[in-house]
N, C-alpha and C. Protein backbone atom coordinates (compact mmCIF):
# COMPACT_ATOMS: atom_id res chain seq x y z
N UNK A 1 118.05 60.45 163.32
CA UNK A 1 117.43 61.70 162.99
C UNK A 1 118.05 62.33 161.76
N UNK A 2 118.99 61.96 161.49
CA UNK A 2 120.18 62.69 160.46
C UNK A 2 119.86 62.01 159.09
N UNK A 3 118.91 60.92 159.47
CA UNK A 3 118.62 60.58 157.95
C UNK A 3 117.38 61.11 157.56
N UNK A 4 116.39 61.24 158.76
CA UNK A 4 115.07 61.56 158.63
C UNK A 4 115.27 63.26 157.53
N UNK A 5 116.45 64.21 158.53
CA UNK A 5 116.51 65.42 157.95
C UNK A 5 117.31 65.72 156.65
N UNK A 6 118.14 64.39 156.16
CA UNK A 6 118.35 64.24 154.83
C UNK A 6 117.19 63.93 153.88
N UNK A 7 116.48 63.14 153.95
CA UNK A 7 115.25 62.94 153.59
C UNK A 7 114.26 63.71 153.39
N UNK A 8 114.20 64.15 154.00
CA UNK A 8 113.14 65.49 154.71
C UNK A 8 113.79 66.84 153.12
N UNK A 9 114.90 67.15 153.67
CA UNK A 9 116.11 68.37 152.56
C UNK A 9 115.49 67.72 150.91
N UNK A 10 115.87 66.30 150.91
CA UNK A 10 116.26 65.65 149.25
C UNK A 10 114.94 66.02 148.74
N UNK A 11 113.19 65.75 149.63
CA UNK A 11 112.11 65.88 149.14
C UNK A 11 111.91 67.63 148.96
N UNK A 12 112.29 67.88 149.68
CA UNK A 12 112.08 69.73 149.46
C UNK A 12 112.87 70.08 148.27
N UNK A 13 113.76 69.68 148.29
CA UNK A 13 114.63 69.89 146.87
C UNK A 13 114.14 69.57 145.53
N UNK A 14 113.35 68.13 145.50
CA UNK A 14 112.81 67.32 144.72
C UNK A 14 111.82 68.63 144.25
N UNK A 15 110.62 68.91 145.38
CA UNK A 15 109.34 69.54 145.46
C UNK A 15 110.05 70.66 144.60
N UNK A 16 111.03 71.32 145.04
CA UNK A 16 110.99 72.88 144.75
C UNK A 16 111.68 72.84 142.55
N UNK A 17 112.02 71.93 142.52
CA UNK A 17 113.15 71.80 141.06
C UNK A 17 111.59 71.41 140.37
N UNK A 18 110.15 70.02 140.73
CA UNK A 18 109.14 70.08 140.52
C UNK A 18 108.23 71.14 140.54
N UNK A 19 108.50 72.02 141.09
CA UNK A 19 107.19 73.38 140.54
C UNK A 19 108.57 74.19 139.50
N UNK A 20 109.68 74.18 139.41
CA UNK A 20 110.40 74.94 138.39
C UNK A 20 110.27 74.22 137.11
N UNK A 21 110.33 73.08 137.35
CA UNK A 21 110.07 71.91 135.98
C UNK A 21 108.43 72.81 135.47
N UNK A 22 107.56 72.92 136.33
CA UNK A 22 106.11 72.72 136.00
C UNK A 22 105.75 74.68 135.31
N UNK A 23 106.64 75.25 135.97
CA UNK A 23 106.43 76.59 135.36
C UNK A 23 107.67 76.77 134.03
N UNK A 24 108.02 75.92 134.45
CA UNK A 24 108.91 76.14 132.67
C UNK A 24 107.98 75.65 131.81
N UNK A 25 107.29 74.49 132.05
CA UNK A 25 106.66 73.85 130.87
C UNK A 25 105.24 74.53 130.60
N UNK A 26 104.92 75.33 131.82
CA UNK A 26 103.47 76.57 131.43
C UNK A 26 104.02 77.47 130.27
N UNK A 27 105.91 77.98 130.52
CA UNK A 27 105.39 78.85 129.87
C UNK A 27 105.81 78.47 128.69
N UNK A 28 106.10 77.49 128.63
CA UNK A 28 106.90 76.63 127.06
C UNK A 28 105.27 76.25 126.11
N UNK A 29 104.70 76.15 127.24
CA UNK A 29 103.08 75.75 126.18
C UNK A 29 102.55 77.00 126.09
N UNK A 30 102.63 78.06 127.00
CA UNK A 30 102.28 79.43 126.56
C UNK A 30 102.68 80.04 125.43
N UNK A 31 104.08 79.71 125.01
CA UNK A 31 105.08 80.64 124.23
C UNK A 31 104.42 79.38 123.29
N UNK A 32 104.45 78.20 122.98
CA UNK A 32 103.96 77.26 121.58
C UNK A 32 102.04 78.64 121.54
N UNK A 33 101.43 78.71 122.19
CA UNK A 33 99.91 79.11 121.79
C UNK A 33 100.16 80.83 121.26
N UNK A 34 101.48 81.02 121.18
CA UNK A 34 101.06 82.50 120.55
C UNK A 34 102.11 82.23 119.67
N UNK A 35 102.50 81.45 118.69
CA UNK A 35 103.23 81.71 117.81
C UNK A 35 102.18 81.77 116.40
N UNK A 36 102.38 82.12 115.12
CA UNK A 36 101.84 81.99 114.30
C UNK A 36 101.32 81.21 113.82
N UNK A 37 102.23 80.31 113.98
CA UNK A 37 101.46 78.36 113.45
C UNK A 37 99.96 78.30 114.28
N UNK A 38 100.45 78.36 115.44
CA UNK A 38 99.34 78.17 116.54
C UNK A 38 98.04 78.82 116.35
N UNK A 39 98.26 80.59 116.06
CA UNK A 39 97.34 81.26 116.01
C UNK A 39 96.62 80.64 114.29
N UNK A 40 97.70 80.83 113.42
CA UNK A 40 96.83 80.01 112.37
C UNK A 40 95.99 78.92 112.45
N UNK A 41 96.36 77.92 113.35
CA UNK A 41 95.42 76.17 113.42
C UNK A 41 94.06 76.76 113.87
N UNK A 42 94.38 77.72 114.88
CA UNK A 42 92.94 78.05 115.69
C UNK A 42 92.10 78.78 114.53
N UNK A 43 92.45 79.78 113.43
CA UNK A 43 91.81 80.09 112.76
C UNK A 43 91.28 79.52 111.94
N UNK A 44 92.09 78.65 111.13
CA UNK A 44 91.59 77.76 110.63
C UNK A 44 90.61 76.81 110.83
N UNK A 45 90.60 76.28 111.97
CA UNK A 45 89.59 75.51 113.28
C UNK A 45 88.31 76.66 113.47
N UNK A 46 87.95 77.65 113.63
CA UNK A 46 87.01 78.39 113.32
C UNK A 46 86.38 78.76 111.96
N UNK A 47 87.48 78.92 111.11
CA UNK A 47 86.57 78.93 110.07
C UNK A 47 86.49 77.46 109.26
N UNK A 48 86.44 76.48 109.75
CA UNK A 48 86.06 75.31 109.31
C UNK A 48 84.43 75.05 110.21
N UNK A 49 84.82 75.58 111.31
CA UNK A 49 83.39 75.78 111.82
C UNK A 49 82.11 76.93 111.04
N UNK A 50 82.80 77.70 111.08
CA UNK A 50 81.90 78.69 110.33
C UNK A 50 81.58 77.69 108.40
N UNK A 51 82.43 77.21 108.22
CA UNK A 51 81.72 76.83 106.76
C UNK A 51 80.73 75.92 107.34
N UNK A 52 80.93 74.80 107.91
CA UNK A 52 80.00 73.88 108.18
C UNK A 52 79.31 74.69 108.25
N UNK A 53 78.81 75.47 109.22
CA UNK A 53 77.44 75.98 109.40
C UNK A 53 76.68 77.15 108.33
N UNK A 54 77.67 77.67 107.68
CA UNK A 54 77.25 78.17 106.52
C UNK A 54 76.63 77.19 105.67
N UNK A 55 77.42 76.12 104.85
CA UNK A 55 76.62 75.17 104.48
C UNK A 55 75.47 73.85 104.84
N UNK A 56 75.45 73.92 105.98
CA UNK A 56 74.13 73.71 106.87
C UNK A 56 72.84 74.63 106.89
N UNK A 57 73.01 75.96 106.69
CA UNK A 57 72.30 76.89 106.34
C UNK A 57 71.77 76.76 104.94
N UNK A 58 73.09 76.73 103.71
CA UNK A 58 72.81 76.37 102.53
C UNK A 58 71.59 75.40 102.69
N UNK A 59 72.16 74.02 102.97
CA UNK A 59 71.33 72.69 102.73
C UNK A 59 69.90 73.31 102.89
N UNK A 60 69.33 73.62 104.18
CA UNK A 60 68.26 74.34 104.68
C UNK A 60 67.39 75.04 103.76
N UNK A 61 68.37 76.20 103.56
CA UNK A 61 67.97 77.19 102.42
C UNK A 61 67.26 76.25 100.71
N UNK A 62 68.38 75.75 100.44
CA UNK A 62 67.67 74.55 99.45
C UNK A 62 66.44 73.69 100.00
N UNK A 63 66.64 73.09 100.91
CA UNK A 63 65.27 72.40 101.05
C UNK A 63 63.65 73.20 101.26
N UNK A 64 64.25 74.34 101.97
CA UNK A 64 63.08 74.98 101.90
C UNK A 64 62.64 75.57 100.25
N UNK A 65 63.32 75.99 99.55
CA UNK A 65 63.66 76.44 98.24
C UNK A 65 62.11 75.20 97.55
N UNK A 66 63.15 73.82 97.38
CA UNK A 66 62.44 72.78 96.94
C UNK A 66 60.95 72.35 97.45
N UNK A 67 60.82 72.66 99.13
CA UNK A 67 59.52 72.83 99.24
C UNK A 67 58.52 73.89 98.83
N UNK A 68 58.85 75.08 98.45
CA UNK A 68 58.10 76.19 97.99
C UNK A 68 57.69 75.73 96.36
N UNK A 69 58.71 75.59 95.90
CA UNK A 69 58.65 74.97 94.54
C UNK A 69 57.73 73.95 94.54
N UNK A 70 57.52 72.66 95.36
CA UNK A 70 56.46 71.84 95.22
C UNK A 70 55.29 72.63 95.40
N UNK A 71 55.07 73.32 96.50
CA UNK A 71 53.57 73.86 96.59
C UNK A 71 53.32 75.03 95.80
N UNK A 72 54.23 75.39 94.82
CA UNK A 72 53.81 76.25 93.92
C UNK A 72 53.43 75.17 92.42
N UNK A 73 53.88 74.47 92.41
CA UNK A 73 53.51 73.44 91.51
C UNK A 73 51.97 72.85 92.04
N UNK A 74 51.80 72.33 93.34
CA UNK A 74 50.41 71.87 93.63
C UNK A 74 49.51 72.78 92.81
N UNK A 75 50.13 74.58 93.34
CA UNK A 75 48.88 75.24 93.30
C UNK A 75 48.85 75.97 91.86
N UNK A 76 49.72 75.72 91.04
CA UNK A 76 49.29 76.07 89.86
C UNK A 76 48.30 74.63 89.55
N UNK A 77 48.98 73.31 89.69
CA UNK A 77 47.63 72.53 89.16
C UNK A 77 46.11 72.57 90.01
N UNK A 78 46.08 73.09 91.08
CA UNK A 78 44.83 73.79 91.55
C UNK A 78 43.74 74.82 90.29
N UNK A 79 45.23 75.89 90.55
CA UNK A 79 44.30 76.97 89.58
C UNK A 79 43.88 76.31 88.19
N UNK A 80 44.84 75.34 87.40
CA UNK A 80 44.42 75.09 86.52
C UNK A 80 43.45 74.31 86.43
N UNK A 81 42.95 73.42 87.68
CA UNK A 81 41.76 72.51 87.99
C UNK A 81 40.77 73.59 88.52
N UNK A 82 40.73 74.57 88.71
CA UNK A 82 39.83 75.27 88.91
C UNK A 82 39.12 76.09 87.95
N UNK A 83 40.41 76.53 86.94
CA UNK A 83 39.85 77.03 85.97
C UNK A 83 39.34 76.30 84.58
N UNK A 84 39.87 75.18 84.53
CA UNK A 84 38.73 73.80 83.91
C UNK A 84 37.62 74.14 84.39
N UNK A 85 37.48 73.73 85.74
CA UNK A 85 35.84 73.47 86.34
C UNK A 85 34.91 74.45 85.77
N UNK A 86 35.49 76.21 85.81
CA UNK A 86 34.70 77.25 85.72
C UNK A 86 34.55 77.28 84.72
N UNK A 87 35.76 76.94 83.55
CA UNK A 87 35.29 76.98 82.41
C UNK A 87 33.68 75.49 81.66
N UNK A 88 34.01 74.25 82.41
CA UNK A 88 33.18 73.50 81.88
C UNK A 88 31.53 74.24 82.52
N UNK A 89 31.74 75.05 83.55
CA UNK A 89 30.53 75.59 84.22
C UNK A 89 29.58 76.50 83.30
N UNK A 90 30.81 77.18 82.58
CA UNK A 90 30.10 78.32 81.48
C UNK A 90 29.76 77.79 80.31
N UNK A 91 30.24 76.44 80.03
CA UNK A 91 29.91 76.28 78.64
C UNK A 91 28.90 75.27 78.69
């Protein structure tokens, strides 16, 4: 029995030094996420997000740009095929 309750002691001991191990290292990764470095990466990491999508917007913005531009080109050669026609009509 005297080994069972040595056994029994060594694992409780083990268990209890294992949750002190496990809350030191919470707050050792807590205390690394508020230092400056840290708070800088994350900002940085957001605004690398925010450009992408700013310039995803850009791209957008241009393509639509370039499509207006084509159909303003169609439709000036419209008007100018139209105003041929009216003119060969009058003369």
């Amino acid at each position: 029995m005297e080994r069972a309750e040595t056994a029994e002691l060594s694992l409780k001991v083990a268990q209890n030094r294992l949750h002190e191990l496990e809350t030191q290292f919470h707050r050792y990764k807590e205390k690394q996420h508020q230092t400056p470095e840290a708070t800088l990466i994350q900002e940085i990491a957001t605004l690398k997000g925010q450009s992408a999508e700013m310039e995803s917007r850009n791209e957008r913005t241009r393509a639509d740009h370039n499509q207006l531009l084509l159909e303003k080109e169609k439709l000036s050669n419209h008007v100018y095929r139209l105003v041929s026609f009216i003119h060969q009509d009058i003369i």
